[in-house]
C-alpha atoms as a PDB file:
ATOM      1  CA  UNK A   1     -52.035 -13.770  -6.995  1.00  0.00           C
ATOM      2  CA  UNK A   2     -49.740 -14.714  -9.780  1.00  0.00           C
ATOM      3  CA  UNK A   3     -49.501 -11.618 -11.352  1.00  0.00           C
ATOM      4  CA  UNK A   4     -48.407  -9.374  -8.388  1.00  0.00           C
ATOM      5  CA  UNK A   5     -45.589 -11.590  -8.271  1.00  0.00           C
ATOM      6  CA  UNK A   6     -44.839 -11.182 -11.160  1.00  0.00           C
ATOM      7  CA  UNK A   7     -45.005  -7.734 -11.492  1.00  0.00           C
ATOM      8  CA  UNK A   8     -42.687  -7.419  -8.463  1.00  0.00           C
ATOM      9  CA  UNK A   9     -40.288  -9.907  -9.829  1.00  0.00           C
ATOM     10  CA  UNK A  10     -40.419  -7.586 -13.620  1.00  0.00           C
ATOM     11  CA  UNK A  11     -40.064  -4.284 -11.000  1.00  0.00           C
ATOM     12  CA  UNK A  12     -37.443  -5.794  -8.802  1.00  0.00           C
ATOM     13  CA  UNK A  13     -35.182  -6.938 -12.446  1.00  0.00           C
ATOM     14  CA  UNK A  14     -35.444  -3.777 -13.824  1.00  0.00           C
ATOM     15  CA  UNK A  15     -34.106  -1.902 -10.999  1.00  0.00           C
ATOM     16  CA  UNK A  16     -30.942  -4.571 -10.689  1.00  0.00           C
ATOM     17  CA  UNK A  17     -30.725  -3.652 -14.143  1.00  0.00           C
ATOM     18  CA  UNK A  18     -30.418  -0.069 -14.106  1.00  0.00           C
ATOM     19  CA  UNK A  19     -28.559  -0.424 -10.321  1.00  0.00           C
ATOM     20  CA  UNK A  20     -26.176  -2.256 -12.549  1.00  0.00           C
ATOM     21  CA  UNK A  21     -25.818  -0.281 -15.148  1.00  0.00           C
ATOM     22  CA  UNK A  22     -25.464   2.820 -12.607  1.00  0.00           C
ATOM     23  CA  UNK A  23     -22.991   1.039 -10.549  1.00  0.00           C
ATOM     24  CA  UNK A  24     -20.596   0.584 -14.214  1.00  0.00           C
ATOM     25  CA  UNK A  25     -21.254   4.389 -14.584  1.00  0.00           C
ATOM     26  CA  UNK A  26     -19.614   4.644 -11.311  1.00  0.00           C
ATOM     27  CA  UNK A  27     -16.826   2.622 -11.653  1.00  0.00           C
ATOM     28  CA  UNK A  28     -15.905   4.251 -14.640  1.00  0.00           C
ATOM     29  CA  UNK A  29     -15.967   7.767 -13.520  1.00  0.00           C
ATOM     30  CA  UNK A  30     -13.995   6.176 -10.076  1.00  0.00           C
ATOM     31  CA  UNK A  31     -11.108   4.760 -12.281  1.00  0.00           C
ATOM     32  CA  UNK A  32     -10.637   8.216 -14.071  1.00  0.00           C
ATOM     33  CA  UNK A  33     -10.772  10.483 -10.902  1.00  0.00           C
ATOM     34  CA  UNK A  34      -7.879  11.892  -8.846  1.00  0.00           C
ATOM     35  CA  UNK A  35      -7.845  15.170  -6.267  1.00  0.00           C
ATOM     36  CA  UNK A  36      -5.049  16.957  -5.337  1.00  0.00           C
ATOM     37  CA  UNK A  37      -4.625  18.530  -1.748  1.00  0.00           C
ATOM     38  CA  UNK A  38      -1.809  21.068  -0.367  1.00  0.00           C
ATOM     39  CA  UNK A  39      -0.072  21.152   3.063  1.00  0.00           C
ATOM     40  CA  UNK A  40      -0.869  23.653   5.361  1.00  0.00           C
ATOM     41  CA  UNK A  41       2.309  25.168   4.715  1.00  0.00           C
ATOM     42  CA  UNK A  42       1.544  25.272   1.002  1.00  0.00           C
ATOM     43  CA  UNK A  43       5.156  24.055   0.080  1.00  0.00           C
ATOM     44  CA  UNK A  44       3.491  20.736  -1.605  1.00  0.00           C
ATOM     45  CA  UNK A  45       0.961  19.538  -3.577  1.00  0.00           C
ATOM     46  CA  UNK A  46       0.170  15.975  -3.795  1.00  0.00           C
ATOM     47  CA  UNK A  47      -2.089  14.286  -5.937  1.00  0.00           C
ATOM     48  CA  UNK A  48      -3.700  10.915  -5.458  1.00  0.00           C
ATOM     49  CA  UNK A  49      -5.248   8.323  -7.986  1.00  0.00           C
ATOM     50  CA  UNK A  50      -8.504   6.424  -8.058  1.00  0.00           C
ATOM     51  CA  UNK A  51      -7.083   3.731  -5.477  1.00  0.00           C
ATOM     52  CA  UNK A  52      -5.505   6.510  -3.083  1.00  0.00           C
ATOM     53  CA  UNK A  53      -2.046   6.122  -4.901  1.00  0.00           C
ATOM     54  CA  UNK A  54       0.162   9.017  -4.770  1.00  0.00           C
ATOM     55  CA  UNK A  55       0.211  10.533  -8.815  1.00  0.00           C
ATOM     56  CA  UNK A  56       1.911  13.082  -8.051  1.00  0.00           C
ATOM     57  CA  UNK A  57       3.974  15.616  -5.868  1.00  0.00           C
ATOM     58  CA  UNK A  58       4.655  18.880  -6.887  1.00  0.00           C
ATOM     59  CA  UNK A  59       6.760  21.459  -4.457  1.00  0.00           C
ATOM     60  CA  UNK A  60       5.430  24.969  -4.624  1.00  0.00           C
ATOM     61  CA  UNK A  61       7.117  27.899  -5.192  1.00  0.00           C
ATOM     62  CA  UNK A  62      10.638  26.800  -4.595  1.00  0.00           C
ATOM     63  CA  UNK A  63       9.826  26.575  -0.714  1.00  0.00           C
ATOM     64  CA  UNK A  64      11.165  23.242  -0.537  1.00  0.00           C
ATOM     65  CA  UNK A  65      14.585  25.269  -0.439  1.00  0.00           C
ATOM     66  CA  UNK A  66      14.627  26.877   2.454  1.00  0.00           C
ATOM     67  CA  UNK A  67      12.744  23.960   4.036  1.00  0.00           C
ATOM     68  CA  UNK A  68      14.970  20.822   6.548  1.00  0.00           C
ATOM     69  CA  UNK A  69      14.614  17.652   5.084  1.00  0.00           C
ATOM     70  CA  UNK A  70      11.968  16.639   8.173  1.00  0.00           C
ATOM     71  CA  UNK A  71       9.998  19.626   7.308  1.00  0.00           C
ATOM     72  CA  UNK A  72      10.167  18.891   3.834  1.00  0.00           C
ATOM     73  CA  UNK A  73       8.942  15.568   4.212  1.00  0.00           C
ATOM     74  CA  UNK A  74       6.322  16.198   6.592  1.00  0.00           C
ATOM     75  CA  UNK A  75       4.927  18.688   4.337  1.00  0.00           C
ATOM     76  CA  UNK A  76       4.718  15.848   1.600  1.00  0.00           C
ATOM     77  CA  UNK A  77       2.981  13.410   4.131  1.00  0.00           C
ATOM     78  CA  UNK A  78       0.383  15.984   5.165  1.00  0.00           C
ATOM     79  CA  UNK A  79      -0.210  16.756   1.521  1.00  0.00           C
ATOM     80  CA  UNK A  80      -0.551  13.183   0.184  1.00  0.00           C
ATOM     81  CA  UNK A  81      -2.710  12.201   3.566  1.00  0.00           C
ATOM     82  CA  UNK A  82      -4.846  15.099   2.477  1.00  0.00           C
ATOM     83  CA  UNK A  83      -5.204  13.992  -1.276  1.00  0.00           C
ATOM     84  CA  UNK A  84      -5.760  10.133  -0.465  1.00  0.00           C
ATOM     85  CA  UNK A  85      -8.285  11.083   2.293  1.00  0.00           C
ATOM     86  CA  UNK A  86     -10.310  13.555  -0.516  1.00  0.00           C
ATOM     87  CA  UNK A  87     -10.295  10.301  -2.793  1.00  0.00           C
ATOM     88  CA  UNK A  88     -11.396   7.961  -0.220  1.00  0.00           C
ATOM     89  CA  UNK A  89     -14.455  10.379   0.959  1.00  0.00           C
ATOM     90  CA  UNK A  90     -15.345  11.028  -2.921  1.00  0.00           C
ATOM     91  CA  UNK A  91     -15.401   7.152  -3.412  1.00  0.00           C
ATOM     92  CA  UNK A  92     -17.360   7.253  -0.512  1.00  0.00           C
ATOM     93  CA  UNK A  93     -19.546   9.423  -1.909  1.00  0.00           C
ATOM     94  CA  UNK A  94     -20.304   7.703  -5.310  1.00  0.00           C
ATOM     95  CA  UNK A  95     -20.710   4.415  -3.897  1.00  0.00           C
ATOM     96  CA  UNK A  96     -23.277   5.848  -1.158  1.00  0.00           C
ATOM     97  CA  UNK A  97     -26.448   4.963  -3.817  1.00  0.00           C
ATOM     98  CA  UNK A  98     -25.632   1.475  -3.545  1.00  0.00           C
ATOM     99  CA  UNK A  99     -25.897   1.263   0.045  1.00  0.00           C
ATOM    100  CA  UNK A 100     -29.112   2.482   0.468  1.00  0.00           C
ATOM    101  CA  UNK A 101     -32.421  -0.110   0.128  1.00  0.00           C
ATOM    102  CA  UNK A 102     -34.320   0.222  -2.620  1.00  0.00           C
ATOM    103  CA  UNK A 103     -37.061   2.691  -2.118  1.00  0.00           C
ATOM    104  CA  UNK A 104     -39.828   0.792  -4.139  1.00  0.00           C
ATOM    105  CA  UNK A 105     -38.888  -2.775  -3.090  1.00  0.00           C
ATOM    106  CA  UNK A 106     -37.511  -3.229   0.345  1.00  0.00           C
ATOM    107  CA  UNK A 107     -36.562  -7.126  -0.371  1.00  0.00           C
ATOM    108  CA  UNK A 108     -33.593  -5.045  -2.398  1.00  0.00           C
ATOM    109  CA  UNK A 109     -30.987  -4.152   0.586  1.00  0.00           C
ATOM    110  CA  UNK A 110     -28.584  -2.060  -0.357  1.00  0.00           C
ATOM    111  CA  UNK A 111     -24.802  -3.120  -0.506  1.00  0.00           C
ATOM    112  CA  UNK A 112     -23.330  -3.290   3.342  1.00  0.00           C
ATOM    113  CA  UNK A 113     -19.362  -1.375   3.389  1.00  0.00           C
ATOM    114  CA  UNK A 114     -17.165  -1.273   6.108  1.00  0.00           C
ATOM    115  CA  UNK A 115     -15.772   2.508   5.170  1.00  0.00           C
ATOM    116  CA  UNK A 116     -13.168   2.081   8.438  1.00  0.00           C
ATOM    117  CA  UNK A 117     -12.361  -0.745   7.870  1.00  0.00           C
ATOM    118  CA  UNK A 118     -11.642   0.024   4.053  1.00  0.00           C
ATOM    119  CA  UNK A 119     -10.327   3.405   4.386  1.00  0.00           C
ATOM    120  CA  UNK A 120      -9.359   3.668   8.267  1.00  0.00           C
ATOM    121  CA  UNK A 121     -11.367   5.706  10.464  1.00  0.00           C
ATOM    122  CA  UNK A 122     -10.250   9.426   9.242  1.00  0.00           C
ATOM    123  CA  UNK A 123     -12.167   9.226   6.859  1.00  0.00           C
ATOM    124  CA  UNK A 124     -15.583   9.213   8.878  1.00  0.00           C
ATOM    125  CA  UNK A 125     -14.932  12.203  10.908  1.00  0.00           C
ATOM    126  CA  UNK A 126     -16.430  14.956   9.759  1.00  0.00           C
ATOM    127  CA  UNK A 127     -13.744  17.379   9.589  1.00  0.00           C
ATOM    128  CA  UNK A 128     -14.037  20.287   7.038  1.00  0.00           C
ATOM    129  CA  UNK A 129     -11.082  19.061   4.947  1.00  0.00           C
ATOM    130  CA  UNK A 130     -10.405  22.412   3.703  1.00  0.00           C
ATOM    131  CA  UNK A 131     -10.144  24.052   7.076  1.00  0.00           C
ATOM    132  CA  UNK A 132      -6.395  23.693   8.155  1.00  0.00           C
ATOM    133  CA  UNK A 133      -5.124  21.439  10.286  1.00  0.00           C
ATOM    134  CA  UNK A 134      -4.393  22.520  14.069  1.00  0.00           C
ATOM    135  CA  UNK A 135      -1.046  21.969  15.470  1.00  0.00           C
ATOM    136  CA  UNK A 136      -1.768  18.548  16.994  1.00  0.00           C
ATOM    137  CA  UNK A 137      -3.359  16.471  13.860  1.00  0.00           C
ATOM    138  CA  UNK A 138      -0.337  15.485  12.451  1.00  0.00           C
ATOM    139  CA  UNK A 139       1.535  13.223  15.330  1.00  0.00           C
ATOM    140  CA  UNK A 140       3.942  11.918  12.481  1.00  0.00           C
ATOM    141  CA  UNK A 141       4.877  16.011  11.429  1.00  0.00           C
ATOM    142  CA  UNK A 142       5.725  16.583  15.485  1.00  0.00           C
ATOM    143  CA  UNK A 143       8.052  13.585  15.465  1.00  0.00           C
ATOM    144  CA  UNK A 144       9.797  13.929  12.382  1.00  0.00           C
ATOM    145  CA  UNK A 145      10.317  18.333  13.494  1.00  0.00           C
ATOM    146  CA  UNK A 146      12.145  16.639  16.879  1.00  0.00           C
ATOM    147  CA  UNK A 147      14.432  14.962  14.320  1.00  0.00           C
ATOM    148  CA  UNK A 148      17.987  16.848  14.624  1.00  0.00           C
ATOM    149  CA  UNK A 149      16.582  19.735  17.273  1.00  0.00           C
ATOM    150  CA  UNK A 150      18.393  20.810  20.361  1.00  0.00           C
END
């Protein structure tokens, strides 16, 4: 009886080892990743890091100019939403290995995440993210257009 246990415990060691080693593959390619994302009115691009921070803005085609200062910045919101929220699902994404039991030893649970309550809950609907947005998504974009209108 000895040696199935053992075996196991040799079976269950090497696959910590290589989840391990997998999960320092991941973090590495995680820390180096960013994705960019426009708004629908492709004035801006935003770009956003490996932690969802905003890397960059860029305004497109010198639209910004003939843009209000509310449209302006709702067009940068939208974008940068966009960006973090294409982060957050890759990250997502990567990680979703790890949560999963091990196939050949079910003692070996996977990792448990809370995605909503690490991300928010946008980032579990299953929207096609690049399908553009319909004229309600953005709440914040209607309140900031009402800004300075008659």
């Amino acid at each position: 009886m000895t040696e199935p246990l053992e075996k196991r415990l040799e079976k269950a060691m090497a696959e910590l080892q290589a989840a391990q080693e997998a999960v320092a593959r991941t973090e590495r390619e995680l820390r180096s990743a960013s994705f960019a994302a426009l708004s629908s009115d492709r004035a801006v691009r935003a770009t956003a890091g490996p932690q969802g921070e905003l890397t960059g803005i860029e305004f497109l085609e010198n639209k910004y100019r003939d843009m209000s200062p509310q449209e302006l910045a709702a067009s940068v919101l939208e974008a940068a939403s966009a960006a973090r929220l294409k982060m957050n699902r890759h990250v997502m994404k990567a990680m979703a290995p790890f949560t999963e039991p091990s196939s050949d030893l079910p003692e070996l649970k996977g990792f448990e995440l809370d995605w909503e309550r690490i991300f928010g809950p946008e980032v579990l609907r299953e929207d096609d993210e690049d399908t553009a947005r319909g004229p309600a998504a953005p709440a914040w974009r209607d309140a900031l257009g009402d800004e300075g209108e008659d």
